[in-house]
C-alpha atoms as a PDB file:
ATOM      1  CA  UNK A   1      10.224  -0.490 -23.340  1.00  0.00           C
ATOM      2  CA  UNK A   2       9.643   1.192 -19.917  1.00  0.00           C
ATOM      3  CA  UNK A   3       9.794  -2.624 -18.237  1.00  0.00           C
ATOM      4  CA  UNK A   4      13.487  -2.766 -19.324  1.00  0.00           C
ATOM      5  CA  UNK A   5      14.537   0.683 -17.979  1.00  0.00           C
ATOM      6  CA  UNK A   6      17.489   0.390 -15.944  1.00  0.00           C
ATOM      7  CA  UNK A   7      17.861   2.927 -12.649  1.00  0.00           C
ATOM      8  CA  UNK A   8      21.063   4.178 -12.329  1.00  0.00           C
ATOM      9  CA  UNK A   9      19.886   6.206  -8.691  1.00  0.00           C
ATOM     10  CA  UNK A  10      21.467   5.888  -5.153  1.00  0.00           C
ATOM     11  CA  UNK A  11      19.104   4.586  -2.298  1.00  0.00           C
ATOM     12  CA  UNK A  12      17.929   7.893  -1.139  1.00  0.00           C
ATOM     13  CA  UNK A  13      16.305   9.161  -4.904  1.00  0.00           C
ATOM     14  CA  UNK A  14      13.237   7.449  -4.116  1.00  0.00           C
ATOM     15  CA  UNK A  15      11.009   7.459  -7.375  1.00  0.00           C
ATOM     16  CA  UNK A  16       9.285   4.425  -6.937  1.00  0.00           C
ATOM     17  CA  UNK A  17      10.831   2.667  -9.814  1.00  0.00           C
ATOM     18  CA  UNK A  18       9.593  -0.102 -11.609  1.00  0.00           C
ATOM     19  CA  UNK A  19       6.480   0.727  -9.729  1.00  0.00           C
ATOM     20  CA  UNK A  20       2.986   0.388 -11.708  1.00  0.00           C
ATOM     21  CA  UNK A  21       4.518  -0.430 -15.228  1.00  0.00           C
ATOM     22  CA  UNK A  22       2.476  -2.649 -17.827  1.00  0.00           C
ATOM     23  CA  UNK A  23       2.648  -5.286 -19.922  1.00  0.00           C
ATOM     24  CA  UNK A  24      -0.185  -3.710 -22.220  1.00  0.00           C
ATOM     25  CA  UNK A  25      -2.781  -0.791 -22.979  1.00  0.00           C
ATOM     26  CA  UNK A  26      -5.330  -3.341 -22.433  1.00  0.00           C
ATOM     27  CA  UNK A  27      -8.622  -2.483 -22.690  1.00  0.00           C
ATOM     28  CA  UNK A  28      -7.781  -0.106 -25.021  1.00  0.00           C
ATOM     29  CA  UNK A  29      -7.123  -0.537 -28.893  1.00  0.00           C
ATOM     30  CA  UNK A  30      -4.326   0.756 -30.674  1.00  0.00           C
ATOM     31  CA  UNK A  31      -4.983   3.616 -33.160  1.00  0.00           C
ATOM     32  CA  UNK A  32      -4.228   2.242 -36.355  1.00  0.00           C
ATOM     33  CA  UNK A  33      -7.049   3.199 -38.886  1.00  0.00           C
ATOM     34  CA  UNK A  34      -5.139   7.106 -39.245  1.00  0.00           C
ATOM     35  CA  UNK A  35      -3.159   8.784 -41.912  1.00  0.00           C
ATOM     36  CA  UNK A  36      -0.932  11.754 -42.067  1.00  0.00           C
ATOM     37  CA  UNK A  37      -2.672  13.257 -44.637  1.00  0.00           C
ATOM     38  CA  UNK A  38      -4.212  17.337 -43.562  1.00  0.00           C
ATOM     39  CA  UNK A  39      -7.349  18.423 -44.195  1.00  0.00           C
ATOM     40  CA  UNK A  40     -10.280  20.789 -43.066  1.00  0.00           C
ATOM     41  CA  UNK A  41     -12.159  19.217 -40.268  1.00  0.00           C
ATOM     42  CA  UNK A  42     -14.718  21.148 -37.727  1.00  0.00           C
ATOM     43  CA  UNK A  43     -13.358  20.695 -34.338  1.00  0.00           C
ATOM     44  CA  UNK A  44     -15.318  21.483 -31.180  1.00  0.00           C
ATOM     45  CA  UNK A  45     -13.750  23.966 -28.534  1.00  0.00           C
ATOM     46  CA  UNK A  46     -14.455  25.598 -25.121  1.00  0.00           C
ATOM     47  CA  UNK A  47     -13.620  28.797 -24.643  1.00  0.00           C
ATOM     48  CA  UNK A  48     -12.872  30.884 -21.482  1.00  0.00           C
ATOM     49  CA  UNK A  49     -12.451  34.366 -21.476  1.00  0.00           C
ATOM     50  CA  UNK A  50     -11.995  37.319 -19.395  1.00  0.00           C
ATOM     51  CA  UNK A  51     -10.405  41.358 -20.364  1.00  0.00           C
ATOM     52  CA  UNK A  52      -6.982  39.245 -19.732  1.00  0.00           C
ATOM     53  CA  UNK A  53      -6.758  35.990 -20.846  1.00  0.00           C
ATOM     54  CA  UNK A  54      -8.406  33.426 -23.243  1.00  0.00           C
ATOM     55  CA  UNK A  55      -8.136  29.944 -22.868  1.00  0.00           C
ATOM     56  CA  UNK A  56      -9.099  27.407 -25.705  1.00  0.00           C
ATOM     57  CA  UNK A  57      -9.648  23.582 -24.800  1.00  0.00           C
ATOM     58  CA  UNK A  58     -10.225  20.657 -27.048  1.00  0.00           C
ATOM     59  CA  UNK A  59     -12.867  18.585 -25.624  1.00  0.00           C
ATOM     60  CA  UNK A  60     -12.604  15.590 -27.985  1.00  0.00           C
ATOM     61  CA  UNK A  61      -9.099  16.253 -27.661  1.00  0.00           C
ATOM     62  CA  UNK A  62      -8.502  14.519 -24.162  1.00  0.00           C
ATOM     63  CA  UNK A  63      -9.160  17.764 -23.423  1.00  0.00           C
ATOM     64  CA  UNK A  64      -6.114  19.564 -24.152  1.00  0.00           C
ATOM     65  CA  UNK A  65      -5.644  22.918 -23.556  1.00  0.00           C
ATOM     66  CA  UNK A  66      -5.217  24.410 -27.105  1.00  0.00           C
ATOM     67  CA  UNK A  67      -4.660  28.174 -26.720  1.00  0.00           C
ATOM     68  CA  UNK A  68      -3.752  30.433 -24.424  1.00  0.00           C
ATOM     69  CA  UNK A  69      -3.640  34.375 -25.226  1.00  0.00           C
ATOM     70  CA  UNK A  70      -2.918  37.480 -23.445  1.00  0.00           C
ATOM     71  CA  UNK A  71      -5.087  39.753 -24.518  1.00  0.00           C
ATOM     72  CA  UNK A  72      -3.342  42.861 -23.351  1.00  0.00           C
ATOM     73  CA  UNK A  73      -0.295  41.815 -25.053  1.00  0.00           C
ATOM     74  CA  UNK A  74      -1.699  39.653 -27.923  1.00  0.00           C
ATOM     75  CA  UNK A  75       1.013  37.228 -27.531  1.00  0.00           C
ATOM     76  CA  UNK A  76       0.234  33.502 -27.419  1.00  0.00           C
ATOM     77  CA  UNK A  77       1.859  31.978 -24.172  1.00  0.00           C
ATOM     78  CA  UNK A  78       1.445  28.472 -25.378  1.00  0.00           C
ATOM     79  CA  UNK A  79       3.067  26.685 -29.110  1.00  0.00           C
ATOM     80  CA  UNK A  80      -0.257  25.928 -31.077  1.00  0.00           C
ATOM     81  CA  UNK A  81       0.833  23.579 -33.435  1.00  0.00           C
ATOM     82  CA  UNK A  82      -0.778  24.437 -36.983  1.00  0.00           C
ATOM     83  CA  UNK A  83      -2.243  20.862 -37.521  1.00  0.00           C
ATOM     84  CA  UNK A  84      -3.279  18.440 -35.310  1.00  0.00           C
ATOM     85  CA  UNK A  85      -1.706  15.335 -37.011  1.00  0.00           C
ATOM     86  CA  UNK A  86      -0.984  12.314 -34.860  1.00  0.00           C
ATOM     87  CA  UNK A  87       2.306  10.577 -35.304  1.00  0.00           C
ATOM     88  CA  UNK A  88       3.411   6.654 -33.152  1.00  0.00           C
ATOM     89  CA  UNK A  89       4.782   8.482 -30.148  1.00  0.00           C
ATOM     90  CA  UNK A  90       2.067   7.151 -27.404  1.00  0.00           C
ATOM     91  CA  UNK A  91       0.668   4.108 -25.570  1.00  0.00           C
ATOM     92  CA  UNK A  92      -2.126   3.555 -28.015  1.00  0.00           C
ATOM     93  CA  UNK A  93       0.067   4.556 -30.936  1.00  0.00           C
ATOM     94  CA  UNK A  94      -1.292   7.891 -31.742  1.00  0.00           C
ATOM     95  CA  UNK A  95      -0.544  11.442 -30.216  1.00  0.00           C
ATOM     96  CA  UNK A  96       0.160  15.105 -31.493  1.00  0.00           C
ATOM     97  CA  UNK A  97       1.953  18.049 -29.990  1.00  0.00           C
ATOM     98  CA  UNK A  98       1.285  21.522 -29.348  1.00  0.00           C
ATOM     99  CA  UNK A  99      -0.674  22.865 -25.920  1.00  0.00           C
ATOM    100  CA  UNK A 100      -0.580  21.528 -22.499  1.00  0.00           C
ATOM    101  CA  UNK A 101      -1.696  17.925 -22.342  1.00  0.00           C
ATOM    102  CA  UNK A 102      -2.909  16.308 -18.851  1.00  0.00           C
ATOM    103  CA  UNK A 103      -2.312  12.816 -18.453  1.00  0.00           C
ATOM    104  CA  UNK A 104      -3.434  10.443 -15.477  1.00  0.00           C
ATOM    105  CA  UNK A 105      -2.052   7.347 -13.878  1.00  0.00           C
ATOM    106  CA  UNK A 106       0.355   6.031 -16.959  1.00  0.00           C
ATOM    107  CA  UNK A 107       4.351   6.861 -18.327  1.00  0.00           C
ATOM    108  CA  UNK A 108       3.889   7.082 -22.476  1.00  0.00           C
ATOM    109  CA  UNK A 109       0.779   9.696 -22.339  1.00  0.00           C
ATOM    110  CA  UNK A 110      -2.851   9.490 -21.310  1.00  0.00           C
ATOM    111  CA  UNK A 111      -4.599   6.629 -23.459  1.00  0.00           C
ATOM    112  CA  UNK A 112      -7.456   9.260 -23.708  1.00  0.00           C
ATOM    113  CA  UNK A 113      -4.828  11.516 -26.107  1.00  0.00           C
ATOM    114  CA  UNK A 114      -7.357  11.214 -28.589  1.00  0.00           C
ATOM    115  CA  UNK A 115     -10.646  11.156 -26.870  1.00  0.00           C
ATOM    116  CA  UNK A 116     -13.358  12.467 -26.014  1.00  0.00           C
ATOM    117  CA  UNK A 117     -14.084  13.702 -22.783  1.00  0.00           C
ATOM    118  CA  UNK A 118     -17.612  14.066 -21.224  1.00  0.00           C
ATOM    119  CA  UNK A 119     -17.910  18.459 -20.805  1.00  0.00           C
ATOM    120  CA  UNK A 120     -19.873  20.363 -18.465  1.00  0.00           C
ATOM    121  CA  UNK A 121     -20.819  23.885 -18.033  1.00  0.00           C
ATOM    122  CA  UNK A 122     -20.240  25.452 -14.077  1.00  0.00           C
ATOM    123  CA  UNK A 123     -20.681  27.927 -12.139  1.00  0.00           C
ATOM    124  CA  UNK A 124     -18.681  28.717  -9.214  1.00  0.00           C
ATOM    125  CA  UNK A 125     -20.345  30.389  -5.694  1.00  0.00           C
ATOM    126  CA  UNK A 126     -20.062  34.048  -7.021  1.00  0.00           C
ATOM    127  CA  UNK A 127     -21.279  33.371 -10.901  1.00  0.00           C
ATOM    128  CA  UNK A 128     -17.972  32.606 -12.680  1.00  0.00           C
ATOM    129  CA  UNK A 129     -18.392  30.065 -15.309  1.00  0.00           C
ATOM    130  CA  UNK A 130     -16.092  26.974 -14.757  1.00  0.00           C
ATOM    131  CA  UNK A 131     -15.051  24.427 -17.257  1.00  0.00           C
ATOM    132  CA  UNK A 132     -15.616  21.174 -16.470  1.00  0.00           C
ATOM    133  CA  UNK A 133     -13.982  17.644 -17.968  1.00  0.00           C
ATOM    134  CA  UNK A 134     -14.158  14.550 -16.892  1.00  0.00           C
ATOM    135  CA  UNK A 135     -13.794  10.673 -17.198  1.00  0.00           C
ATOM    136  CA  UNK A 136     -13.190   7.066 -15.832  1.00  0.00           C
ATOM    137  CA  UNK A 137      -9.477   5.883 -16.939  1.00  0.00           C
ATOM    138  CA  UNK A 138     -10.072   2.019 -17.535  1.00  0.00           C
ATOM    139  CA  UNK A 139      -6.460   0.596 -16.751  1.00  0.00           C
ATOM    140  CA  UNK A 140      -6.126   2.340 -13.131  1.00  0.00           C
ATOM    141  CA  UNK A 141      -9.733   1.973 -12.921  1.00  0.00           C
ATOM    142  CA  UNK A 142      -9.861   5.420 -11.598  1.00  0.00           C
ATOM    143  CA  UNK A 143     -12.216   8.882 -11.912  1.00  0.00           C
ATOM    144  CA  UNK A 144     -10.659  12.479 -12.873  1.00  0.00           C
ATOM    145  CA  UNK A 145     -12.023  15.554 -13.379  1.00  0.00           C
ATOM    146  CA  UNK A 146     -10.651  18.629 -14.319  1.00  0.00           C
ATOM    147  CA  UNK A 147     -11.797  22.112 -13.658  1.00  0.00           C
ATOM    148  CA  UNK A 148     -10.754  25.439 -15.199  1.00  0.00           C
ATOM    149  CA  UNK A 149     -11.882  28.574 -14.440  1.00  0.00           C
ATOM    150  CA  UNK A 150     -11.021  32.833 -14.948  1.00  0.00           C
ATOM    151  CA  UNK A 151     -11.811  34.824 -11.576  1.00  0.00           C
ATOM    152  CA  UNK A 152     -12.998  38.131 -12.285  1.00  0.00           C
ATOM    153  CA  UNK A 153     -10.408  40.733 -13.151  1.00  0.00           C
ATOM    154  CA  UNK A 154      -7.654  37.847 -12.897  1.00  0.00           C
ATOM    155  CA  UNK A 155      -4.479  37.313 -15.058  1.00  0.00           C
ATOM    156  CA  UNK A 156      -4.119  33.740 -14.271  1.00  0.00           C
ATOM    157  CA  UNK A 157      -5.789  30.994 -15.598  1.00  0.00           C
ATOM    158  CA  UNK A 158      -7.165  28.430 -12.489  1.00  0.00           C
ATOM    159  CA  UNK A 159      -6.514  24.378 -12.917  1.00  0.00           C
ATOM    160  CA  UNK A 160      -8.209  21.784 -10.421  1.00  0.00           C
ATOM    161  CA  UNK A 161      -7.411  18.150 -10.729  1.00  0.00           C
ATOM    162  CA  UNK A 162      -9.028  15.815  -8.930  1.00  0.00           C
ATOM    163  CA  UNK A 163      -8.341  12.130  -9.269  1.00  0.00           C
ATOM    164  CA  UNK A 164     -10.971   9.685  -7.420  1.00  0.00           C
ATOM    165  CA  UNK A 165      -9.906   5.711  -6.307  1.00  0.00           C
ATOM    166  CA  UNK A 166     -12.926   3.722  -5.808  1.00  0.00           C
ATOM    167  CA  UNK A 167     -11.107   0.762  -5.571  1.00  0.00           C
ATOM    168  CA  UNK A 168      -9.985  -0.976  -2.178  1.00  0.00           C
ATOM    169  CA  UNK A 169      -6.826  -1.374  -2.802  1.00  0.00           C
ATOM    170  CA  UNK A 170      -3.889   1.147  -3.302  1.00  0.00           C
ATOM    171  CA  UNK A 171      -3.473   1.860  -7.232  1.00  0.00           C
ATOM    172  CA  UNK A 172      -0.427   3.034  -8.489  1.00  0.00           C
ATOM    173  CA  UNK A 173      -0.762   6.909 -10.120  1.00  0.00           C
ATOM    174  CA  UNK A 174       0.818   9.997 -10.373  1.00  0.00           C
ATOM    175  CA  UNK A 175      -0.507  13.228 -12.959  1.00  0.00           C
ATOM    176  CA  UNK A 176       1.377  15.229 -15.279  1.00  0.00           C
ATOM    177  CA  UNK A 177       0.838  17.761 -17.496  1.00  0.00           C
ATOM    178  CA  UNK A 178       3.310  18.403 -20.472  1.00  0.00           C
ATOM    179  CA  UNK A 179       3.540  21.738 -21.801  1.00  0.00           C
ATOM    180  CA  UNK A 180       4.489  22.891 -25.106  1.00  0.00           C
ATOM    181  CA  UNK A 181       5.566  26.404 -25.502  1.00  0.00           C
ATOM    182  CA  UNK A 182       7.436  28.536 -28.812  1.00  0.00           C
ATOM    183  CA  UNK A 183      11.634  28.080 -28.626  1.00  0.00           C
ATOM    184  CA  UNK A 184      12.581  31.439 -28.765  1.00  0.00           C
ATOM    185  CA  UNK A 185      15.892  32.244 -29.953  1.00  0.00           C
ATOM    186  CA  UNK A 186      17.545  33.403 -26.655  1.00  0.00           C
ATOM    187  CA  UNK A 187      15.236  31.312 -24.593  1.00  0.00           C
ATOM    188  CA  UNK A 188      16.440  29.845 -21.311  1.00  0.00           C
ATOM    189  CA  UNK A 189      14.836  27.176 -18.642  1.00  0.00           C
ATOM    190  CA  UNK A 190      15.312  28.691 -14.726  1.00  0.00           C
ATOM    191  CA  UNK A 191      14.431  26.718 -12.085  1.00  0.00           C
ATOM    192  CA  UNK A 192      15.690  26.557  -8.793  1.00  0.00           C
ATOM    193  CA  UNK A 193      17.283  23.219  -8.785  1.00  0.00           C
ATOM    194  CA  UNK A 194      21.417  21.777  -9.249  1.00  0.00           C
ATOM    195  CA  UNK A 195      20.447  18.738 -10.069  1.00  0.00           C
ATOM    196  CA  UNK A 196      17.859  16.385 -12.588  1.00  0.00           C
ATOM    197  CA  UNK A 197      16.816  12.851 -13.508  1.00  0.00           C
ATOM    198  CA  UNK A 198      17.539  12.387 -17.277  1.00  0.00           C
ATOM    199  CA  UNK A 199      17.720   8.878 -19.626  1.00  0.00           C
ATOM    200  CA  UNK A 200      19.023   7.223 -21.919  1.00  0.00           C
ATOM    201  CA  UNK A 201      20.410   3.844 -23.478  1.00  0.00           C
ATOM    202  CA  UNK A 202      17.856   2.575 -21.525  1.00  0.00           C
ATOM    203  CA  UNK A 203      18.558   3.992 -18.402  1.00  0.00           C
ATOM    204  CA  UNK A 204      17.364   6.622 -15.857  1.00  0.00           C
ATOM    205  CA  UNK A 205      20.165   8.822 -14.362  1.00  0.00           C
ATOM    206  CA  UNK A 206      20.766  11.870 -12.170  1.00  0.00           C
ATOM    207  CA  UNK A 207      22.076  14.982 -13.614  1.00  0.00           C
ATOM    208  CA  UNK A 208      23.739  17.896 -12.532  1.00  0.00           C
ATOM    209  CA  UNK A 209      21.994  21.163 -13.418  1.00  0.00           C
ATOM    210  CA  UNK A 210      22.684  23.392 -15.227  1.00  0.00           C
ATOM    211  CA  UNK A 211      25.858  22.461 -16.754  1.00  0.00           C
ATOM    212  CA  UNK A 212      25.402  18.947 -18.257  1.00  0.00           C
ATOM    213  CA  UNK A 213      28.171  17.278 -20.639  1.00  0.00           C
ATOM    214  CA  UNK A 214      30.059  20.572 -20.710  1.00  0.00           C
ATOM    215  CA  UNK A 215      26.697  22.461 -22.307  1.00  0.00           C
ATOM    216  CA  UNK A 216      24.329  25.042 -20.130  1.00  0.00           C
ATOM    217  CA  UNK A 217      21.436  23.464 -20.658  1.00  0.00           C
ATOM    218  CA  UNK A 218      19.086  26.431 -19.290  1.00  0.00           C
ATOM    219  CA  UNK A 219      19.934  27.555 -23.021  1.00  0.00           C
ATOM    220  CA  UNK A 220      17.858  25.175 -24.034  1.00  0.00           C
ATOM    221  CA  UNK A 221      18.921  25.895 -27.782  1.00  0.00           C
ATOM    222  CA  UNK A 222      22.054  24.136 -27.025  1.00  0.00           C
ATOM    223  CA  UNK A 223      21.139  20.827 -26.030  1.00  0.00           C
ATOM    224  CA  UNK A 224      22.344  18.912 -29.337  1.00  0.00           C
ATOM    225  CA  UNK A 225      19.326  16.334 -29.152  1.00  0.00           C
ATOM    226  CA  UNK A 226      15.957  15.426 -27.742  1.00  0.00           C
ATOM    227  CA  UNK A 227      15.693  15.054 -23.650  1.00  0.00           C
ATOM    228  CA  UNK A 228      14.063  15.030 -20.439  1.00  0.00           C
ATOM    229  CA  UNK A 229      15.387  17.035 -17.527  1.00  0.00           C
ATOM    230  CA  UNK A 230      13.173  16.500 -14.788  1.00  0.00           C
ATOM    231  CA  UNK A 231      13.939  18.911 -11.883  1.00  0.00           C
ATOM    232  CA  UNK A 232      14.962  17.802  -8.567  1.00  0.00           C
ATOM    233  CA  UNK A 233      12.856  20.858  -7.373  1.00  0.00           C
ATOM    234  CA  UNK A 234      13.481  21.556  -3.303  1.00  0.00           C
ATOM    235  CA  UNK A 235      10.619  21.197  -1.025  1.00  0.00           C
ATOM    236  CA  UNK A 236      10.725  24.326   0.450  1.00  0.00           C
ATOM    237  CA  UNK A 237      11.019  25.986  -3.495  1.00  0.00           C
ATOM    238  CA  UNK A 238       8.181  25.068  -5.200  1.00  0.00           C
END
């Protein structure tokens, strides 16, 4: 489906279109063999925790960052889905929701979704444990790691990604991460931006922000079905 996008984008919105696409997931298999039925399975987590946050990762998980708390507050910052229960929404079929999910090099999710990654236990300069995850991505051809890590007495939770191209020639990639949080009932989206690449029938578009169709989308409750905004976000306003 992403081969037969059309771009509906003047000369100077630069996105590299088209760029890097593919005819298949090969090497990988689909996932086929799963069912939607819920059960009580022992999953493996890492933990990181300081007097203000803790931070729960799924290793097997492609490393998804399950949990997030404030511990002053109690409140969980991220939406932790109750189940993890893969539905078709990804390149190799399965995926689930709920957490931040980091995905390398590919548009329709990481292929390692559902993976495990190889985990190591850190230690930064001073004696701070650091999280480490890490793997080679078979379709770029291409190493990441990821490191996360609490400094001491800090309210913020540290991310380091570091993507590797052994190969000769330039490889087509870019990194996400996709970030599910709770939809709260007056909830709203700021960002400094007026305007936003969207889709749909099969095409990519540019927006104005926040105003869209006649609805403020910043009320994110209003938007009457499922989209992507991404933000044309000014260099100097990161």
């Amino acid at each position: 489906m992403q081969n037969k996008t059309e771009f509906l984008l003047d000369e100077y919105d630069e996105i590299y279109e088209g760029y890097g696409t593919l005819n298949s997931v090969y090497p990988y298999r689909d996932y086929t063999c799963y069912t939607r039925e819920c059960g009580l399975h022992p999953v493996k987590t890492a933990v990181l925790e300081n007097e203000y946050l803790r931070a729960v990762f799924l290793p097997e998980f492609g490393g998804r960052l399950w949990q997030l708390t404030d511990l002053k507050s109690g409140r969980e910052l991220l939406y932790t889905n109750d189940v993890i229960r893969p539905s078709n929404l990804a390149l190799r079929d399965a995926w689930f929701s709920g957490g931040v999910e980091w995905n390398i090099g590919l548009i329709g999710h990481t292929p390692l979704t559902m993976e495990p990654l190889f985990t190591a236990r850190l230690e930064t300069g001073s004696g701070l444990p650091v999280l480490r995850m890490y793997e080679y991505e078979r379709i770029r051809r291409m190493v990441y790691q990821m490191d996360f890590w609490l400094d001491e007495g800090g309210a913020y939770l540290n991310c380091r990604m570091r993507v590797v191209n052994h190969n000769p020639e330039v490889t087509p990639m870019y990194w996400w991460s996709n970030m599910a949080v709770p939809e709260y009932e007056d909830g709203r989206v700021i960002v400094p931006a007026d305007s936003a690449y969207s889709s749909g029938g099969g095409s990519v578009y540019k927006v104005p922000v926040p105003v869209v169709d006649g609805i403020d989308i910043s009320h994110y409750r209003n938007i009457p079905g499922q989209v992507d905004y991404f933000f044309h976000i000014p260099e100097e306003s990161p």
